[in-house]
Protein backbone atom coordinates (compact mmCIF):
# COMPACT_ATOMS: atom_id res chain seq x y z
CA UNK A 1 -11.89 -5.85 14.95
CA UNK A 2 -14.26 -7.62 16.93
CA UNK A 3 -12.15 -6.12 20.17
CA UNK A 4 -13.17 -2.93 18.85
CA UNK A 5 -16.98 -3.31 20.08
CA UNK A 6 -18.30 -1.72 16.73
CA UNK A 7 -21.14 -0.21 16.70
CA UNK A 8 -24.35 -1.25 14.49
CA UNK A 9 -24.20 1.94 12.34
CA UNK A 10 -20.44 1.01 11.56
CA UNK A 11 -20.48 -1.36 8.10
CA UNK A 12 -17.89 -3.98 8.15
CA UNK A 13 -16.94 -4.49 4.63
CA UNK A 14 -14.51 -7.56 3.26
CA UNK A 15 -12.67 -6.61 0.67
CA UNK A 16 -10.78 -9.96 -0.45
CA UNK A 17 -14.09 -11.44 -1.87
CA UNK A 18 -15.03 -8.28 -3.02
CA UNK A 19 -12.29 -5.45 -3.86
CA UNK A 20 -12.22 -2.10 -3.31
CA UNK A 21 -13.84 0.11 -6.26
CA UNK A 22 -11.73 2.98 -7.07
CA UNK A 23 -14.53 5.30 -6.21
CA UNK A 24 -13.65 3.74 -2.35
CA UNK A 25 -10.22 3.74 -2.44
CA UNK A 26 -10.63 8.03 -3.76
CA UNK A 27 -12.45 8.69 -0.77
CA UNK A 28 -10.04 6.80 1.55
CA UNK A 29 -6.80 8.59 -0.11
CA UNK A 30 -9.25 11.83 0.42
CA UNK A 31 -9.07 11.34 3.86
CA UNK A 32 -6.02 9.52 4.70
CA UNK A 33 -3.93 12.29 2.69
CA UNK A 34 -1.95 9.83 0.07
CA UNK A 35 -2.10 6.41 -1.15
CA UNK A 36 1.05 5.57 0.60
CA UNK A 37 -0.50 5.95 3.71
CA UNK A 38 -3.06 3.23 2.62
CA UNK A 39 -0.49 1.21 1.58
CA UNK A 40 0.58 -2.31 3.72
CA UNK A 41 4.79 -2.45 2.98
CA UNK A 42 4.21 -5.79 4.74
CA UNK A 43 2.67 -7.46 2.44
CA UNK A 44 4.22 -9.98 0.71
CA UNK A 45 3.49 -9.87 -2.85
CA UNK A 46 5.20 -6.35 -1.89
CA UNK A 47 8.50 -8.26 -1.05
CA UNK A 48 8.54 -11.00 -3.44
CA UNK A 49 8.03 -8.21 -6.42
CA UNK A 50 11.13 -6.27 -4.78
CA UNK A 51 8.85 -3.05 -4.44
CA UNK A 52 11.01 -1.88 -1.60
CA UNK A 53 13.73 -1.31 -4.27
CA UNK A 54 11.60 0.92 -6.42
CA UNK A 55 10.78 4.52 -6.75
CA UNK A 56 7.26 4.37 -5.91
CA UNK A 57 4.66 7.26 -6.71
CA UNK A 58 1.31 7.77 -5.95
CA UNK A 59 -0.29 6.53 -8.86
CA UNK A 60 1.95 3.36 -8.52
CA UNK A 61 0.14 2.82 -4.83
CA UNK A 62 -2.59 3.61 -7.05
CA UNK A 63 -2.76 0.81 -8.80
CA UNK A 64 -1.23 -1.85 -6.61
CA UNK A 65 -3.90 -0.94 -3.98
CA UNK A 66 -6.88 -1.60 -6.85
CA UNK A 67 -4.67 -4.27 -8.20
CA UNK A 68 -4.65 -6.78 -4.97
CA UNK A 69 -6.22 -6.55 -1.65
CA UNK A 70 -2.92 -7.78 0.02
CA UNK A 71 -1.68 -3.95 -0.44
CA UNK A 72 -4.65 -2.40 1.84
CA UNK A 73 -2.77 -1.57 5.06
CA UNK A 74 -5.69 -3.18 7.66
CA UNK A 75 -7.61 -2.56 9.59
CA UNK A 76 -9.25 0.21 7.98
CA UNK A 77 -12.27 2.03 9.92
CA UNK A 78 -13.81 4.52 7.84
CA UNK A 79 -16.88 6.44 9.45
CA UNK A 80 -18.20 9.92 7.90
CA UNK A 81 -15.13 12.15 7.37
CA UNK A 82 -12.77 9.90 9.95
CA UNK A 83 -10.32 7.20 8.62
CA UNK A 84 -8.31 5.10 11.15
CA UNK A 85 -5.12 2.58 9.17
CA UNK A 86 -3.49 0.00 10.91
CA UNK A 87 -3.54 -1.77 13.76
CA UNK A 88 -0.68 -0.16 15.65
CA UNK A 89 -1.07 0.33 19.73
CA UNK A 90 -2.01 4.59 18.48
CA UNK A 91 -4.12 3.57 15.67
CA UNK A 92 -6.04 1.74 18.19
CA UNK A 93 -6.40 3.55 20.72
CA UNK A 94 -7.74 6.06 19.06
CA UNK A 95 -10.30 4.08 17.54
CA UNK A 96 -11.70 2.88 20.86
CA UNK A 97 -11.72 6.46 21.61
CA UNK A 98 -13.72 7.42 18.38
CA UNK A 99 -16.43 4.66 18.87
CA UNK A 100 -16.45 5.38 22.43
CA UNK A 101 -18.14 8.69 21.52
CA UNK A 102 -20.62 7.26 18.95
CA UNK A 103 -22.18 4.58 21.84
């Protein structure tokens, strides 16, 4: 993220020392629509459990996403009402876009 050029008003926050509350993880599902889309199918404690062979709902992202950090889909940039997952070519793209605008 340090490619990124963040600015100081942006708060980096590691979450493997310090997990996610659910109050944060709310406000990201608020704005990134579901759970799933938080969710890192990558991971893999996501593999070795055989997840990919389950019927996953919501409230199982849910609780894997409070449960271990590993299941946090990353980077996430989170500024006001904007939420950017991933680090996919789009993803990041658009988030040298976004802080582009708040220099």
């Amino acid at each position: 993220m340090a490619a990124w050029n963040i600015p100081h008003q942006v708060e980096l926050r590691e979450i493997k020392s310090q997990a996610l509350s659910e109050q944060e993880l709310e406000e990201m599902q608020r704005l990134a629509g579901s759970y799933e889309a938080l969710f890192s199918k990558r991971a893999q404690l996501y593999k070795s459990r055989g997840l990919g062979q389950q019927d996953l709902k919501e409230a199982d992202y849910r609780d894997l996403l409070l449960e271990h950090y590993t299941f946090l889909k990353r980077p996430v940039l989170v500024y006001e009402d904007h939420i950017f997952i991933g680090n996919a070519k789009k993803t990041a793209a658009a988030v040298q876009a976004f802080l582009a605008e708040l220099n």
